[in-house]
C-alpha atoms as a PDB file:
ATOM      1  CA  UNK A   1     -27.896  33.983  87.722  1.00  0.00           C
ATOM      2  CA  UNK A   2     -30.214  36.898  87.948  1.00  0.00           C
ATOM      3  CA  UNK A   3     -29.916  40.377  86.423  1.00  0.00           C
ATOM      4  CA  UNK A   4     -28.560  42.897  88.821  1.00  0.00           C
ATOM      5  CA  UNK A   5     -31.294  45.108  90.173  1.00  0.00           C
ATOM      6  CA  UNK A   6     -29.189  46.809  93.400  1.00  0.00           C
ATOM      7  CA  UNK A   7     -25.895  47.726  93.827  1.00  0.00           C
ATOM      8  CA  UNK A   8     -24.000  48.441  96.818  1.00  0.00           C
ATOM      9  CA  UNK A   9     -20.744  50.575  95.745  1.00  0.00           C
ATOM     10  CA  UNK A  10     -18.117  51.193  98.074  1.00  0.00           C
ATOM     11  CA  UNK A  11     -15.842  53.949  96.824  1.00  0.00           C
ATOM     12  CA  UNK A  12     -12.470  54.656  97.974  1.00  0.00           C
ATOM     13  CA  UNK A  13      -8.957  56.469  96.423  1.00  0.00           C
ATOM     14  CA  UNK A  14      -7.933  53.508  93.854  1.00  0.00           C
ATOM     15  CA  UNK A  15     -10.083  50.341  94.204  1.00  0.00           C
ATOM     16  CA  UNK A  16     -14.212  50.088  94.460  1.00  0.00           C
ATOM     17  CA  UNK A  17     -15.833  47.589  95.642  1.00  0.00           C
ATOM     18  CA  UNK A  18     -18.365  46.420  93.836  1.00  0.00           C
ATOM     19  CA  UNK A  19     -22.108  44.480  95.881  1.00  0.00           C
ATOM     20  CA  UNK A  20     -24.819  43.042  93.376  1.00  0.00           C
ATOM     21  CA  UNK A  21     -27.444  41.545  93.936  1.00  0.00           C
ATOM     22  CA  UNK A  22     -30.964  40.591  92.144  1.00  0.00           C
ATOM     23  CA  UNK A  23     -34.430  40.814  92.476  1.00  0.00           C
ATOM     24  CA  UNK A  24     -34.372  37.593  94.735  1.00  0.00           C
ATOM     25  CA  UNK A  25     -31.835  39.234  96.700  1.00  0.00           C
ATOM     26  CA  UNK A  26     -29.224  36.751  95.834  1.00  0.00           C
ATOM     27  CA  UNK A  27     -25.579  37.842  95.089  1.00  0.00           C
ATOM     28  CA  UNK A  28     -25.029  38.060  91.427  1.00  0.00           C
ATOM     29  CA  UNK A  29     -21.992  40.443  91.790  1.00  0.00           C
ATOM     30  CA  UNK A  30     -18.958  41.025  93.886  1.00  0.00           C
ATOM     31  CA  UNK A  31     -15.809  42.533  92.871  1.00  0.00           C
ATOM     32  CA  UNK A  32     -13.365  45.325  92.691  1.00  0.00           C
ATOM     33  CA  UNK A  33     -13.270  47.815  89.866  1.00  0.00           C
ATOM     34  CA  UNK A  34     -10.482  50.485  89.508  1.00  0.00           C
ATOM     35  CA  UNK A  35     -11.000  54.174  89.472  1.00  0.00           C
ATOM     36  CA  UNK A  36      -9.866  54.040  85.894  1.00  0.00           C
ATOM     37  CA  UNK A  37     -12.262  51.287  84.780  1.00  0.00           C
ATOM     38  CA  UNK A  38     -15.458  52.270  87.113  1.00  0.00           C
ATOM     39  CA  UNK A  39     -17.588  53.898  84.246  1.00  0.00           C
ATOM     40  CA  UNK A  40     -16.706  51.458  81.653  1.00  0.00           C
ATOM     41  CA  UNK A  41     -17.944  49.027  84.208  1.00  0.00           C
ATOM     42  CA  UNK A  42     -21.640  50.427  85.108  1.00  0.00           C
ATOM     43  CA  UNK A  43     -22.050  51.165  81.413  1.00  0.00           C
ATOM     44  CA  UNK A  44     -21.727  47.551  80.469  1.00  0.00           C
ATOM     45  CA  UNK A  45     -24.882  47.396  83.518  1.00  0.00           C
ATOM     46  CA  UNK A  46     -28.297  47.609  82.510  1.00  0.00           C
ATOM     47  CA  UNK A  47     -29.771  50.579  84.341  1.00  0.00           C
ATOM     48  CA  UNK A  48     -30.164  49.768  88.179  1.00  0.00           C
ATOM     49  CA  UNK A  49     -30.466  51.165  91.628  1.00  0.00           C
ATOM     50  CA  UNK A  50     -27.097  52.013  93.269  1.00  0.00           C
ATOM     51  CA  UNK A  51     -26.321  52.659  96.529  1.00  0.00           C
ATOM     52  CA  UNK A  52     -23.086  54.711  97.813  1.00  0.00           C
ATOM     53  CA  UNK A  53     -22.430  56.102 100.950  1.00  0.00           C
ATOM     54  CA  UNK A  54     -22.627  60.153 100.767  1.00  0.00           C
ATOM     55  CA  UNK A  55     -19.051  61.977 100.918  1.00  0.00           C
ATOM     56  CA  UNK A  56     -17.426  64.602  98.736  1.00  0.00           C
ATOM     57  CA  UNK A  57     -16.304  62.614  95.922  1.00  0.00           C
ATOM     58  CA  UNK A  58     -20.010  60.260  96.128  1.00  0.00           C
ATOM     59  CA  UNK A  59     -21.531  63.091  94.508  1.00  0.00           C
ATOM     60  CA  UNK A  60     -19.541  63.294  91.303  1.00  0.00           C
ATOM     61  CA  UNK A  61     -19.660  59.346  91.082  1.00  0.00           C
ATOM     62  CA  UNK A  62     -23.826  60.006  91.611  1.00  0.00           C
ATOM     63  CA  UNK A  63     -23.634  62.657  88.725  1.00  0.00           C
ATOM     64  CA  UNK A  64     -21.771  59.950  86.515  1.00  0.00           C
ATOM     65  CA  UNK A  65     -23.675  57.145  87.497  1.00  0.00           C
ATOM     66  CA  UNK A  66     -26.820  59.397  86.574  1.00  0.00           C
ATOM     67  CA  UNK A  67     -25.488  59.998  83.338  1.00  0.00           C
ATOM     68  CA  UNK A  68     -25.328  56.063  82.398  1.00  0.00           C
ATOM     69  CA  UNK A  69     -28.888  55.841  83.634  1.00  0.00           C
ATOM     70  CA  UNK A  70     -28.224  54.213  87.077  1.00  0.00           C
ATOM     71  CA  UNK A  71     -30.671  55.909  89.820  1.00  0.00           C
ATOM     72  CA  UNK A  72     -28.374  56.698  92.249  1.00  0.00           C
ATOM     73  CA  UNK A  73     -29.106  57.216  96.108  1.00  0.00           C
ATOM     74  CA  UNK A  74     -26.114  58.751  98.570  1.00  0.00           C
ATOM     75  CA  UNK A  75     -26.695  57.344 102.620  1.00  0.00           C
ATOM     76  CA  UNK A  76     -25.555  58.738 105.314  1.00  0.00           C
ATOM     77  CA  UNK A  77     -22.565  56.695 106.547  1.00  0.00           C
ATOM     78  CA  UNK A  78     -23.505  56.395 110.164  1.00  0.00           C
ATOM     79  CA  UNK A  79     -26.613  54.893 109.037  1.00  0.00           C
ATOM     80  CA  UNK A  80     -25.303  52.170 106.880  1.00  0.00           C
ATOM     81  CA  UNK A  81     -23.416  50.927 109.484  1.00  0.00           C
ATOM     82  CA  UNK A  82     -26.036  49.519 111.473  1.00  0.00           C
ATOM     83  CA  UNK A  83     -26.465  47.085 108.410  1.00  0.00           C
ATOM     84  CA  UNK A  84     -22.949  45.882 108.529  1.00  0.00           C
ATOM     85  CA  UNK A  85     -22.853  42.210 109.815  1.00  0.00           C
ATOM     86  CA  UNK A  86     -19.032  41.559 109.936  1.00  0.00           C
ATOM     87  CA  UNK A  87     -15.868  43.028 110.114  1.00  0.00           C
ATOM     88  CA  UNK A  88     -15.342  46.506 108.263  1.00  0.00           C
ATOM     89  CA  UNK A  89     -13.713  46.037 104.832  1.00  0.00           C
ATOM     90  CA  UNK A  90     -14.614  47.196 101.508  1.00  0.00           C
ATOM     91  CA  UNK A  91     -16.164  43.820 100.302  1.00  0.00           C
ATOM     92  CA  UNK A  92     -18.531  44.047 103.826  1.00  0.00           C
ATOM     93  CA  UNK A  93     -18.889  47.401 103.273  1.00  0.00           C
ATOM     94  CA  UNK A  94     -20.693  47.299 100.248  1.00  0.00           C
ATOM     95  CA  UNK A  95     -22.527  44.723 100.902  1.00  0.00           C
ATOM     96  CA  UNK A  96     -23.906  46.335 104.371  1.00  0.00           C
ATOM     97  CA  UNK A  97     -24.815  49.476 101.543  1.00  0.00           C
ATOM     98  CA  UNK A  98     -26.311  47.330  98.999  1.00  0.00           C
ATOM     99  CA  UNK A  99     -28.698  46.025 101.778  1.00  0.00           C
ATOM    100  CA  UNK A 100     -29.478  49.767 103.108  1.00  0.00           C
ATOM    101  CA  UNK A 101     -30.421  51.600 100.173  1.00  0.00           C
ATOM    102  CA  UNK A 102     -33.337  49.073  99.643  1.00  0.00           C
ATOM    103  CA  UNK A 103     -34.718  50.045 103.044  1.00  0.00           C
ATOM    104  CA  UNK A 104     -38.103  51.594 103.207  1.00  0.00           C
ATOM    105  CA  UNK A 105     -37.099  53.708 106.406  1.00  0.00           C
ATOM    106  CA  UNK A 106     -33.324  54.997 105.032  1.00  0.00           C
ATOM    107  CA  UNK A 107     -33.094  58.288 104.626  1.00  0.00           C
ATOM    108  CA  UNK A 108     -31.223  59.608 101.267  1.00  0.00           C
ATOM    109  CA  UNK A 109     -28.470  63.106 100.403  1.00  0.00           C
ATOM    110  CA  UNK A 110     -29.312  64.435  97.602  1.00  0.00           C
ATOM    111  CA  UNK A 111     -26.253  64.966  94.924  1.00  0.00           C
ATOM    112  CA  UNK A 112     -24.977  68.030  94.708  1.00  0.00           C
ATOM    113  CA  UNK A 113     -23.871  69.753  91.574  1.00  0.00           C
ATOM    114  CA  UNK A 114     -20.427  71.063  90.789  1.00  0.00           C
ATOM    115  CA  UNK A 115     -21.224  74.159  91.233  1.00  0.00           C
ATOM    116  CA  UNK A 116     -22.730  73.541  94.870  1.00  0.00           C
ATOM    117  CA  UNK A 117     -19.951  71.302  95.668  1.00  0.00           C
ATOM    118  CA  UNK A 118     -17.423  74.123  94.581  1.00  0.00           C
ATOM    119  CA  UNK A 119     -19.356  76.885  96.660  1.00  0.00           C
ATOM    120  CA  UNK A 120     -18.978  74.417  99.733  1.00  0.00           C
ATOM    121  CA  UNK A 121     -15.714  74.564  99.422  1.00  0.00           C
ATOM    122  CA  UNK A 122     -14.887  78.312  99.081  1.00  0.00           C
ATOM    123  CA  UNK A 123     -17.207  79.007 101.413  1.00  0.00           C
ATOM    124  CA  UNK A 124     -17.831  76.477 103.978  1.00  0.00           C
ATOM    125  CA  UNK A 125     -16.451  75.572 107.133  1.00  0.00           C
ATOM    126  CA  UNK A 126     -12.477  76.571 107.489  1.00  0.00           C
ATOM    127  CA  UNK A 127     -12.695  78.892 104.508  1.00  0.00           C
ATOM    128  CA  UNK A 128      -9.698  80.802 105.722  1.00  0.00           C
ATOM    129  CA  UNK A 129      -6.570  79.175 103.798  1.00  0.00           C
ATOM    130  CA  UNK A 130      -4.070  78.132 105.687  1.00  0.00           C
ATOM    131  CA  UNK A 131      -0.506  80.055 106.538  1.00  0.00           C
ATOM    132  CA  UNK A 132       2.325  76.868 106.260  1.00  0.00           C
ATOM    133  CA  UNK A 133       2.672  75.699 102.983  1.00  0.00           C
ATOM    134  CA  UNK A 134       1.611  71.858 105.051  1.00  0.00           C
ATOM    135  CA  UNK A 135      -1.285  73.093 105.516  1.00  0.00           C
ATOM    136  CA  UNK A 136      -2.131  74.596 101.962  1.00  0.00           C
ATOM    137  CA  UNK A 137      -1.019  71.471 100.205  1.00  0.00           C
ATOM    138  CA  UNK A 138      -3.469  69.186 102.569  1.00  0.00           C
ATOM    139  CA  UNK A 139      -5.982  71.406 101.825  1.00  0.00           C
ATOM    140  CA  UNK A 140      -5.230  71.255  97.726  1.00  0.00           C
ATOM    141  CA  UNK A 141      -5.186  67.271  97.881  1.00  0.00           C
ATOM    142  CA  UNK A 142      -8.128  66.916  99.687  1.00  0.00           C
ATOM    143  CA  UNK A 143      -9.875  69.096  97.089  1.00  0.00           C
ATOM    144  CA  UNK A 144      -8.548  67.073  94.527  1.00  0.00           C
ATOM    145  CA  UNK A 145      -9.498  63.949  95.931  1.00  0.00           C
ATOM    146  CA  UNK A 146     -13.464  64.941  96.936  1.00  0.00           C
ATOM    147  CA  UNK A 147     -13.819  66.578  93.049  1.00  0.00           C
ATOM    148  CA  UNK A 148     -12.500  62.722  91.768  1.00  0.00           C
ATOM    149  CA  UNK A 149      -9.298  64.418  90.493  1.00  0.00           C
ATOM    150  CA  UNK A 150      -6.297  62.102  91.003  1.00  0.00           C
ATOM    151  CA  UNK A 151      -3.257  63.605  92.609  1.00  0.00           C
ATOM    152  CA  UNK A 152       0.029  62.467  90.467  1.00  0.00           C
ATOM    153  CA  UNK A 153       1.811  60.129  92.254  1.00  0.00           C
ATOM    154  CA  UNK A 154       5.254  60.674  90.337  1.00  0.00           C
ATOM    155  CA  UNK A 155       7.333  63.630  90.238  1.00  0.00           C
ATOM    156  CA  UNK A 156       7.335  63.776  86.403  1.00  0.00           C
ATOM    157  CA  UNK A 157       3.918  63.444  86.416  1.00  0.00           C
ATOM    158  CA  UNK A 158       3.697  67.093  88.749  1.00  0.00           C
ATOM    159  CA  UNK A 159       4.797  69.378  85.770  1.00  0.00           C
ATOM    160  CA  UNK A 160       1.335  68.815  83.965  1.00  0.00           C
ATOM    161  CA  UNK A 161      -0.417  69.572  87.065  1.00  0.00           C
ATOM    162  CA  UNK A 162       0.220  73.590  87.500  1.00  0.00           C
ATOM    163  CA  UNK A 163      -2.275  76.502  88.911  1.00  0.00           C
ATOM    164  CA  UNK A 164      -2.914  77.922  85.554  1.00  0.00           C
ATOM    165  CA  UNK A 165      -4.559  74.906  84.180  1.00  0.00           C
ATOM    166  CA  UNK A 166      -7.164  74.980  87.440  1.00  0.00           C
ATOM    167  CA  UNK A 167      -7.422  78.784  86.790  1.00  0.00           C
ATOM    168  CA  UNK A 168     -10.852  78.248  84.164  1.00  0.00           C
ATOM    169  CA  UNK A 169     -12.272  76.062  86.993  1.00  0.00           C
ATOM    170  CA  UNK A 170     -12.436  78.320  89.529  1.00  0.00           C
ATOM    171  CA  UNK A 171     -12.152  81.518  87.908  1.00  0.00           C
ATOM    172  CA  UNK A 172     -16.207  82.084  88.087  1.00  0.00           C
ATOM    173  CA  UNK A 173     -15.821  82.250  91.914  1.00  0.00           C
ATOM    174  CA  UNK A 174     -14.055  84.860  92.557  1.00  0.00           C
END
């Protein structure tokens, strides 16, 4: 077995799905890492390139994967796809992204920052907050979800999750 020199990452609420392979090419890696376990994981890694597909939440995962010393590249989705060979899951997924990013021709997002991410989402398309209180709370947990905040999933676990502890975060936007 090889040392991993590309991985293909596909990330998702919960579970990742983890595509390595070496400088041969051959697969050296292929597994699923939890949300809660994902940095512990790529810091065991020696420094590598890694691809993900670009979406909200790719860019903090590039900013922490940039901190380990990964170099990190965000795709497109609609281009990765042409380098999918099977049936979409997460396992082909990756794989199909792992094969992309080492493509002479692919073209690359850059990461954003937190601050460019946050401006995006004050001030980007359907800035105007919703009337129904549906509406709002979609809005809230999709915010959550694309800055890599998890949503509590119990009701005891709501109390510690109030408007005055996300009141610093955003208070330099107003």
């Amino acid at each position: 077995m090889g040392e991993v020199s590309t991985i293909g990452l596909d990330i998702a609420k919960a579970v990742f799905q983890v595509h390595g392979v070496d400088g041969a090419g051959a697969v050296v890696i292929r597994k699923r890492v939890s949300r809660a376990k994902m940095l512990e994981f790529f810091a065991e890694l020696a420094p590598c390139l890694v691809g993900i597909e670009a979406c909200p939440s790719a860019h903090h995962w590039g900013r922490e994967l940039t901190g380990l010393g990964h170099t990190v590249k965000l795709m497109p989705p609609s281009y990765v796809k042409a380098y999918l060979k099977r049936s979409k899951n997460d396992a082909n997924d990756a794989a199909a992204i792992c094969e992309a990013v080492t493509r002479p021709s692919m073209r690359f997002v850059a990461i954003k920052s937190k601050q460019q991410q946050t401006a995006l989402m004050l001030h980007g398309p359907g800035n105007c907050w919703c009337v129904s209180a549906r509406c709002s709370a979609t809005r809230c947990a999709g915010i959550w979800l694309n800055s890599a905040w998890c949503r509590p999933r119990a009701a005891t676990e709501r109390q510690n999750c109030s408007a005055s502890s996300l009141t610093p975060m955003i208070s330099g936007f107003r």
